[in-house]
N, C-alpha and C. Protein backbone atom coordinates (compact mmCIF):
# COMPACT_ATOMS: atom_id res chain seq x y z
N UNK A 1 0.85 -1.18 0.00
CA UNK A 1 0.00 0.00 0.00
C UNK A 1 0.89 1.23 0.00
N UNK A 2 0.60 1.66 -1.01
CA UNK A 2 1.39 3.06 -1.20
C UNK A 2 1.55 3.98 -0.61
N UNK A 3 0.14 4.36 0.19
CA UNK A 3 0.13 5.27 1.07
C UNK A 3 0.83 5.34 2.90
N UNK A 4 1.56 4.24 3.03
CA UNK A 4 1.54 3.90 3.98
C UNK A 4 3.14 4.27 3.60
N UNK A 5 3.59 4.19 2.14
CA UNK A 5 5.54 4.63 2.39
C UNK A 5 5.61 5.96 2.56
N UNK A 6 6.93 6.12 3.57
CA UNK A 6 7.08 6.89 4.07
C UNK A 6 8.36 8.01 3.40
N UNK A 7 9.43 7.18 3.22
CA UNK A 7 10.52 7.15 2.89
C UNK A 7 11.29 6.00 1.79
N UNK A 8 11.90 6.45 0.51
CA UNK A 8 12.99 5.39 -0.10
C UNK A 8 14.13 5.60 -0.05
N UNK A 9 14.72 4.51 -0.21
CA UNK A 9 16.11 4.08 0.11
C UNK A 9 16.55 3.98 -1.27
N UNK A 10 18.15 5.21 -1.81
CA UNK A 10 18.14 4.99 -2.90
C UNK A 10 19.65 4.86 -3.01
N UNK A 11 20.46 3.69 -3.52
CA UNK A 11 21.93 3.09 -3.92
C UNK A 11 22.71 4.17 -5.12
N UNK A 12 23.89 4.69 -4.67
CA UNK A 12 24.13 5.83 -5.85
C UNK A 12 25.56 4.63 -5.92
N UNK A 13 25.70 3.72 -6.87
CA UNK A 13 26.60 2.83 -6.81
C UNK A 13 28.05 3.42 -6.96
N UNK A 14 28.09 4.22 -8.54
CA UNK A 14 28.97 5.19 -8.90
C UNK A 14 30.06 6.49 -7.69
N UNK A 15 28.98 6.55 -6.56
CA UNK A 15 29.18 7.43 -5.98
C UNK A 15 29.45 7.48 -4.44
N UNK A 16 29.60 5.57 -4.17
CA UNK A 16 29.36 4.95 -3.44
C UNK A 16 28.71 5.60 -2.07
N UNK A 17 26.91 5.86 -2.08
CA UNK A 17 26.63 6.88 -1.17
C UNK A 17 25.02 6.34 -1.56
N UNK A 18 24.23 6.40 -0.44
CA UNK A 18 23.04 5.58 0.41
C UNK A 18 22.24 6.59 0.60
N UNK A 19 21.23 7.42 -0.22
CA UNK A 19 20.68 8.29 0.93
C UNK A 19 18.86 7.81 0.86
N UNK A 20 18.62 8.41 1.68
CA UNK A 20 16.93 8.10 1.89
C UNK A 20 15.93 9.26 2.14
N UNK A 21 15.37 9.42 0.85
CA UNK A 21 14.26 10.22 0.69
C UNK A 21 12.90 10.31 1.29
N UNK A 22 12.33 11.47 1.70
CA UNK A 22 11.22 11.62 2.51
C UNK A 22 10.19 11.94 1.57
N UNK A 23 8.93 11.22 1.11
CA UNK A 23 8.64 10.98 0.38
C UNK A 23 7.38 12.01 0.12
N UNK A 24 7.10 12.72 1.71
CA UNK A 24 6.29 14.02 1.72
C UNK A 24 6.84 14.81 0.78
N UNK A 25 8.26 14.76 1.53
CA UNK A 25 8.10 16.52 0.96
C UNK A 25 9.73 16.81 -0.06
N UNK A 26 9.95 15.60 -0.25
CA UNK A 26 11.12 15.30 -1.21
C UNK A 26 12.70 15.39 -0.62
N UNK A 27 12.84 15.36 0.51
CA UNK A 27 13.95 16.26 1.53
C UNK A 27 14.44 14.59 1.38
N UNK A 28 16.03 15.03 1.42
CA UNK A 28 16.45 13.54 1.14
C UNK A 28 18.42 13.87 2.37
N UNK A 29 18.75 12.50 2.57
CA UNK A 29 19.47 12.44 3.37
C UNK A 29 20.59 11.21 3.11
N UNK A 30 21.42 11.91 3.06
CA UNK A 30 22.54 10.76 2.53
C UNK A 30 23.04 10.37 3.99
N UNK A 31 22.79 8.85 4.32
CA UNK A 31 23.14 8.01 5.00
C UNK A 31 24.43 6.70 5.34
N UNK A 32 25.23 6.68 4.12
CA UNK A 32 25.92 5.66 4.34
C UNK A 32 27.08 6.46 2.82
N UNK A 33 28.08 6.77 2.90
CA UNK A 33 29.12 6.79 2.11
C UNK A 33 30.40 5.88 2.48
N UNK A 34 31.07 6.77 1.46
CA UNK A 34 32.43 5.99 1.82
C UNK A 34 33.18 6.49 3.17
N UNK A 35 34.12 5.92 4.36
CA UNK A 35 34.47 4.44 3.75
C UNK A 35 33.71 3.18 4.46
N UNK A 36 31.95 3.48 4.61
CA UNK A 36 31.09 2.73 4.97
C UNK A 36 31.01 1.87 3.77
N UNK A 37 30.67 2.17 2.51
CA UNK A 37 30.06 1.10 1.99
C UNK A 37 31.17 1.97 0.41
N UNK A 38 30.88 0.84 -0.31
CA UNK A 38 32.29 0.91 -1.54
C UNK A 38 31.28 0.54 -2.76
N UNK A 39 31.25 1.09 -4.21
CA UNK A 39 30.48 0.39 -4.91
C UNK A 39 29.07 -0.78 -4.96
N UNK A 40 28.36 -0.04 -3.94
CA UNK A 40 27.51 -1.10 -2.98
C UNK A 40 26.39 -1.56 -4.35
N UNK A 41 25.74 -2.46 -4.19
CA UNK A 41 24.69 -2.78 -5.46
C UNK A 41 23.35 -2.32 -4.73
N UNK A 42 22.86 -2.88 -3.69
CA UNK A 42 21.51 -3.49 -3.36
C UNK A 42 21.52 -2.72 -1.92
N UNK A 43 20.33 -2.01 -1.74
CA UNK A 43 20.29 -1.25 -0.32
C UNK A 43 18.70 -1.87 0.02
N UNK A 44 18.24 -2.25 1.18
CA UNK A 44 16.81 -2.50 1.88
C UNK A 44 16.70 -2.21 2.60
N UNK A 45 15.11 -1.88 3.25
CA UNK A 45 15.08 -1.93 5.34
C UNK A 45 14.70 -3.37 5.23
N UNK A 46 15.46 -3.52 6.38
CA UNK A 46 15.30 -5.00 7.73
C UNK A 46 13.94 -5.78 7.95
N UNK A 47 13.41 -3.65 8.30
CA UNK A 47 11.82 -3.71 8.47
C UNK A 47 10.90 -3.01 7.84
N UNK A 48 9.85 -3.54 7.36
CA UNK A 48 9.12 -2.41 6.29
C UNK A 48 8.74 -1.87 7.04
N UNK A 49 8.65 -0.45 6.34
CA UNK A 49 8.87 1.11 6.91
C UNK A 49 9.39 1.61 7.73
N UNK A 50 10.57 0.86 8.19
CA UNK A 50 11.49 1.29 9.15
C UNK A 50 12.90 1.48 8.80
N UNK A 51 13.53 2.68 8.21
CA UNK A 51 14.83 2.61 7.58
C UNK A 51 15.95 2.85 8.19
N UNK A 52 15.83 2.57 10.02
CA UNK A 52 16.85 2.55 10.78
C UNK A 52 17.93 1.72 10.52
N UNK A 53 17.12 0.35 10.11
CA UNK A 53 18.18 -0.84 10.10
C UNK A 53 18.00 -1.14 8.58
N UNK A 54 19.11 -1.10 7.47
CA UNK A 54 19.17 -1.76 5.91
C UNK A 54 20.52 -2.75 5.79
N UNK A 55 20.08 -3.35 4.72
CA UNK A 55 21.14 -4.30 4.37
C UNK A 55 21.16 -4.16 3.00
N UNK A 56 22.81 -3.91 3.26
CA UNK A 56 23.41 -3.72 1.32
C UNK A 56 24.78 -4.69 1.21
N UNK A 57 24.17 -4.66 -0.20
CA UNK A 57 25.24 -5.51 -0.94
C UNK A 57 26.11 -4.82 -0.96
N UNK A 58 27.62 -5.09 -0.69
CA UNK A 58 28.73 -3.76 -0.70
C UNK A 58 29.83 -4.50 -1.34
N UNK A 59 30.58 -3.72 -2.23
CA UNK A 59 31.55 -4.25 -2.79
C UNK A 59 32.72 -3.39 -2.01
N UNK A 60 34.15 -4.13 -1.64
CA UNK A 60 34.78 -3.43 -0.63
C UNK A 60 36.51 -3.41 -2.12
N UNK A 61 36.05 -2.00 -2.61
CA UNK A 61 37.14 -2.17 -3.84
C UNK A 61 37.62 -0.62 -3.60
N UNK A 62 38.52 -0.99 -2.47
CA UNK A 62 39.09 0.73 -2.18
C UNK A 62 40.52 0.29 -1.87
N UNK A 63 41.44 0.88 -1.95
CA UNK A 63 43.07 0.67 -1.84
C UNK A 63 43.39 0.48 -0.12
N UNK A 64 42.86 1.15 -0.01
CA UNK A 64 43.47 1.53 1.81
C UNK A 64 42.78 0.29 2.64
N UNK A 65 42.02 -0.75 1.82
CA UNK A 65 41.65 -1.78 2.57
C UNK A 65 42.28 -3.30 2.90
N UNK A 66 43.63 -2.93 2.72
CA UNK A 66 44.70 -4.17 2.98
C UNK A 66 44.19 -5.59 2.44
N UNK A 67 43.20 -5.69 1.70
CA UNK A 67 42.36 -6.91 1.47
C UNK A 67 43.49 -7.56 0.35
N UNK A 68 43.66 -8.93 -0.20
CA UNK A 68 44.19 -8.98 -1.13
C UNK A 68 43.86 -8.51 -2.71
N UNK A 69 42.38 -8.84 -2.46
CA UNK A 69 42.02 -8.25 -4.43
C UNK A 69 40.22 -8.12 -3.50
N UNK A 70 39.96 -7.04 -4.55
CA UNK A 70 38.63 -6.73 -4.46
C UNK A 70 37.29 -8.15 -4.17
N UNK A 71 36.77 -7.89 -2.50
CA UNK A 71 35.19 -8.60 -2.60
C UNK A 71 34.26 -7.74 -2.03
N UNK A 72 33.23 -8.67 -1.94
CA UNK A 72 32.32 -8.55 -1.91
C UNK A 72 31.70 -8.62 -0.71
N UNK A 73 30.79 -7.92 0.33
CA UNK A 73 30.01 -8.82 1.24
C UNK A 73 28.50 -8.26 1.34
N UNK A 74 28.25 -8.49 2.54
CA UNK A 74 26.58 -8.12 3.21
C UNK A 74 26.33 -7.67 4.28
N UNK A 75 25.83 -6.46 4.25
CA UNK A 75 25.61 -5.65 5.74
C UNK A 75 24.56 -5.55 6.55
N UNK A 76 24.48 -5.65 7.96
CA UNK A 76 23.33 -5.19 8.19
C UNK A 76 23.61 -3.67 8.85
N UNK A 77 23.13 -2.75 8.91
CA UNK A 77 23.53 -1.41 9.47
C UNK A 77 22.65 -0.77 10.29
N UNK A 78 22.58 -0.82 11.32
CA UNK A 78 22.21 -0.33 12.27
C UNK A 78 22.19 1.36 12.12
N UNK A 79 21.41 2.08 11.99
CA UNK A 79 21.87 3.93 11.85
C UNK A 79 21.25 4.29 13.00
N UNK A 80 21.21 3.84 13.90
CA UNK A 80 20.68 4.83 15.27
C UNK A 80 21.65 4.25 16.21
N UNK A 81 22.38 3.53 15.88
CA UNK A 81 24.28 3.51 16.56
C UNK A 81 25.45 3.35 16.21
N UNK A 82 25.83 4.24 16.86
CA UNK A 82 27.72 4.68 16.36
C UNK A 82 28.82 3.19 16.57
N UNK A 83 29.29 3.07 15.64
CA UNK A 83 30.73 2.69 15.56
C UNK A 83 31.82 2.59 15.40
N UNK A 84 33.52 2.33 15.64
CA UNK A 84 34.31 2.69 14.76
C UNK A 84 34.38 1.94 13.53
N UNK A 85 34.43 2.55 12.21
CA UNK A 85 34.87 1.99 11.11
C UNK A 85 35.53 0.66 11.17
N UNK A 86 35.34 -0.52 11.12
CA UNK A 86 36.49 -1.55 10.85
C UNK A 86 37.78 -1.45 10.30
N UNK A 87 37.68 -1.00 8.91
CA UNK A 87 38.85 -0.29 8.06
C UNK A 87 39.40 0.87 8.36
N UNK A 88 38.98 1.94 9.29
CA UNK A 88 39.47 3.03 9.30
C UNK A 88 39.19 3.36 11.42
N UNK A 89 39.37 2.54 12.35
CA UNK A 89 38.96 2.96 13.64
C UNK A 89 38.71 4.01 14.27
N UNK A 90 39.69 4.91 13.80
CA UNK A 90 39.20 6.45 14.07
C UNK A 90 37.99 7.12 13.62
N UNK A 91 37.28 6.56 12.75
CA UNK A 91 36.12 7.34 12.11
C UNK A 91 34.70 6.15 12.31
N UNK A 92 34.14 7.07 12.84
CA UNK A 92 32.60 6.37 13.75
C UNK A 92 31.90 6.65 12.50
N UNK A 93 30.81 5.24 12.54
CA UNK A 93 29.98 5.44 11.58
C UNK A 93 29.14 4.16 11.94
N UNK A 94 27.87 4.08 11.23
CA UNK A 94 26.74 3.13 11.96
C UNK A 94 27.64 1.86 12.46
N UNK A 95 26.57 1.03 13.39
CA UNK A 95 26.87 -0.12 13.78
C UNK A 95 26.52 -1.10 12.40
N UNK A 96 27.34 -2.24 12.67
CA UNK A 96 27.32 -3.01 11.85
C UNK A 96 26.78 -4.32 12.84
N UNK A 97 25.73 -4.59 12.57
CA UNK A 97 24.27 -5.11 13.18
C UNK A 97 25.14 -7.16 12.97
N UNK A 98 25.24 -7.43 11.45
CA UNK A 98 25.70 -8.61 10.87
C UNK A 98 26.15 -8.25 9.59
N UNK A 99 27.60 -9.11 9.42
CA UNK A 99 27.97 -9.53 7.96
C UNK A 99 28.20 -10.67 7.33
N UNK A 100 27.87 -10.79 6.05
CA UNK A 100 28.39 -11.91 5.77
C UNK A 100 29.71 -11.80 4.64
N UNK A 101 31.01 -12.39 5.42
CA UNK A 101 31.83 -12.47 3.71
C UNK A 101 32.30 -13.68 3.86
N UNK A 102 32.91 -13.67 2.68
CA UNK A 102 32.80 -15.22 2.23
C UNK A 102 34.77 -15.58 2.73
N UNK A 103 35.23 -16.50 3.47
CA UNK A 103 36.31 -16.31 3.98
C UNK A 103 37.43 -16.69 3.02
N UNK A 104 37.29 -16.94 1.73
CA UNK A 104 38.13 -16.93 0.47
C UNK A 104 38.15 -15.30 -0.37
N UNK A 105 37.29 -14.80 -0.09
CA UNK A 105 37.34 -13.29 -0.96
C UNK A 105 37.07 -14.16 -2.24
N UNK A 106 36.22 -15.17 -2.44
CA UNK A 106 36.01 -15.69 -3.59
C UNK A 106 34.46 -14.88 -4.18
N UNK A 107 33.52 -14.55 -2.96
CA UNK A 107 32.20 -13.78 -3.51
C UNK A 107 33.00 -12.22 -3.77
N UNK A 108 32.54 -12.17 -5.00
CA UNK A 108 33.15 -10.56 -5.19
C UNK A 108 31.98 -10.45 -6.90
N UNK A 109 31.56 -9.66 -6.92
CA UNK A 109 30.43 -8.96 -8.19
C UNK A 109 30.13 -7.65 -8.51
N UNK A 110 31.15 -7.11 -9.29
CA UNK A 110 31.06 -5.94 -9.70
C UNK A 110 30.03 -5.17 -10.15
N UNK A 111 28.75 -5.89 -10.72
CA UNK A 111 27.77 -5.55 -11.06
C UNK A 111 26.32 -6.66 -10.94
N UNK A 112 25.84 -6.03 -10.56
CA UNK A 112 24.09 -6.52 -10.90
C UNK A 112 23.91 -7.58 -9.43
N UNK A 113 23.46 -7.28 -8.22
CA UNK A 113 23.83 -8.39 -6.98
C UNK A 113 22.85 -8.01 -6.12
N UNK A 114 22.76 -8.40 -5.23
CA UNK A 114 21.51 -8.33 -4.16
C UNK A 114 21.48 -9.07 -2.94
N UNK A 115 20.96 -8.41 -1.80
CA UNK A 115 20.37 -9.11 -0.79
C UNK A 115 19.43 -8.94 -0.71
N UNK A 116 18.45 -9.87 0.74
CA UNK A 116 17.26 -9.85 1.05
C UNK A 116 17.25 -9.86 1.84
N UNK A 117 16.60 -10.17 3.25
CA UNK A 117 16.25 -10.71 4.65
C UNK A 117 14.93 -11.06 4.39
N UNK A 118 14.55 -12.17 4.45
CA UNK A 118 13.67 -13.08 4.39
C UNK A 118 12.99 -12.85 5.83
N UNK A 119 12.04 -12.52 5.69
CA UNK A 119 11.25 -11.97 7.27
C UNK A 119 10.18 -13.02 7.57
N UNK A 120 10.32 -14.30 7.25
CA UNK A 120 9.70 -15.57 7.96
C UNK A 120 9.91 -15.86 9.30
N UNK A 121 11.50 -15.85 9.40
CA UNK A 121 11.93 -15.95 11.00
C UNK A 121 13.04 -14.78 11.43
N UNK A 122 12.80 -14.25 12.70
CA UNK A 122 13.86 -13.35 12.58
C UNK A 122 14.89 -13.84 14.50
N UNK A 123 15.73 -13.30 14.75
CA UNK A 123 16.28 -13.77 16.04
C UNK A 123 15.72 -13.60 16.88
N UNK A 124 15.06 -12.41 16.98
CA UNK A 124 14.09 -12.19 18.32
C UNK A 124 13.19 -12.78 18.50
N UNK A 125 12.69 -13.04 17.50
CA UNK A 125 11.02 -14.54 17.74
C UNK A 125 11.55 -15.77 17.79
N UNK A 126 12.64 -16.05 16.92
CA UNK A 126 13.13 -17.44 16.23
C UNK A 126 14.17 -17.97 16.84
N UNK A 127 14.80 -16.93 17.17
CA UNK A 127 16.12 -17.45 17.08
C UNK A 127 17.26 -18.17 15.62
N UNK A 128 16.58 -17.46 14.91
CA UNK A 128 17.46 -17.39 13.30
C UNK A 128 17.11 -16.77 12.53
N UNK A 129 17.69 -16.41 11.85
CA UNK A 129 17.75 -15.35 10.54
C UNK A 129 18.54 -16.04 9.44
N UNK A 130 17.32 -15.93 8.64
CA UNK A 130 17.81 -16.23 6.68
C UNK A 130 18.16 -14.71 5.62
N UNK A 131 18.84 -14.54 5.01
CA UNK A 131 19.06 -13.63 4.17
C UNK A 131 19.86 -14.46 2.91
N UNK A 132 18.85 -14.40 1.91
CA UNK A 132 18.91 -14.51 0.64
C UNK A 132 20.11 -13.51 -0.09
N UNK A 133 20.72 -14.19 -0.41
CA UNK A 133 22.36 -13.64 -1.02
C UNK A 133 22.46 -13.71 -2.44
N UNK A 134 22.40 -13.09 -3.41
CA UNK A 134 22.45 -13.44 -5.14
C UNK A 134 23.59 -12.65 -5.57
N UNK A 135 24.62 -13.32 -6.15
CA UNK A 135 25.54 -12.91 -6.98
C UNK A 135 25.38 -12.90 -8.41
N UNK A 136 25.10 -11.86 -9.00
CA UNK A 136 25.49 -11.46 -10.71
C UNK A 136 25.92 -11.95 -10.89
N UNK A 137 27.37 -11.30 -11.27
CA UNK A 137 28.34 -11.40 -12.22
C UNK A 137 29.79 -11.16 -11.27
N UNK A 138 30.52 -12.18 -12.00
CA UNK A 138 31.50 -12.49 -11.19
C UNK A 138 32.58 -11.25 -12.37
């Protein structure tokens, strides 16, 4: 139901930068840049209509990240708490809720990729959480 969105969540991949639009009155808010998220594909909320918590596909293809060769992973991001950067400790930026990477740096997709969170079971009712992972193009 249409009337019920509030806000979208929109992926500037090129520009690696997250922001989320208020859908009243067009006022928009960039939420997640670099060196949070890198060439990211796929941005969601957790919870519909709640864009505190999203999960993006992030590609981590920046120099200063000691990694051996460019991958790939999955975020969950918490934006109503601070953390230090993993890659950079001095610089606070959302909590990082869950990730998934793959411990070969073998998932890596430069283009066309996605997550989900499958909201059948979640930890607080269930005690597990599924998130649907799709890789493009390698």
């Amino acid at each position: 139901d249409s009337s019920k969105l509030t806000h979208l969540l929109v992926s500037f991949r090129q520009i690696s930068t997250i922001v989320k639009i208020d859908v009243s009155n067009g006022n928009f808010e960039r939420i997640l840049k670099m060196p949070f998220v890198s060439q990211q594909h796929d941005c969601s909320s957790i919870e519909e209509g709640n864009t505190n918590r999203i999960l993006v596909f992030d590609n981590r293809y920046i120099p200063n990240d000691f990694a051996p060769s460019a991958f790939s992973r999955v975020v969950e991001y918490d934006l109503t708490e601070k953390e230090p950067c993993p890659f950079l400790p001095l610089v606070m930026g959302p909590k990082i809720r869950w990730m998934y990477v793959d411990g070969v740096c073998d998932l890596f997709s430069a283009y066309i990729s996605g997550a989900q969170r499958l909201s059948h079971f979640t930890l607080e009712k269930h005690g597990i959480q599924y998130t649907l992972i799709t890789e493009g193009m390698k």
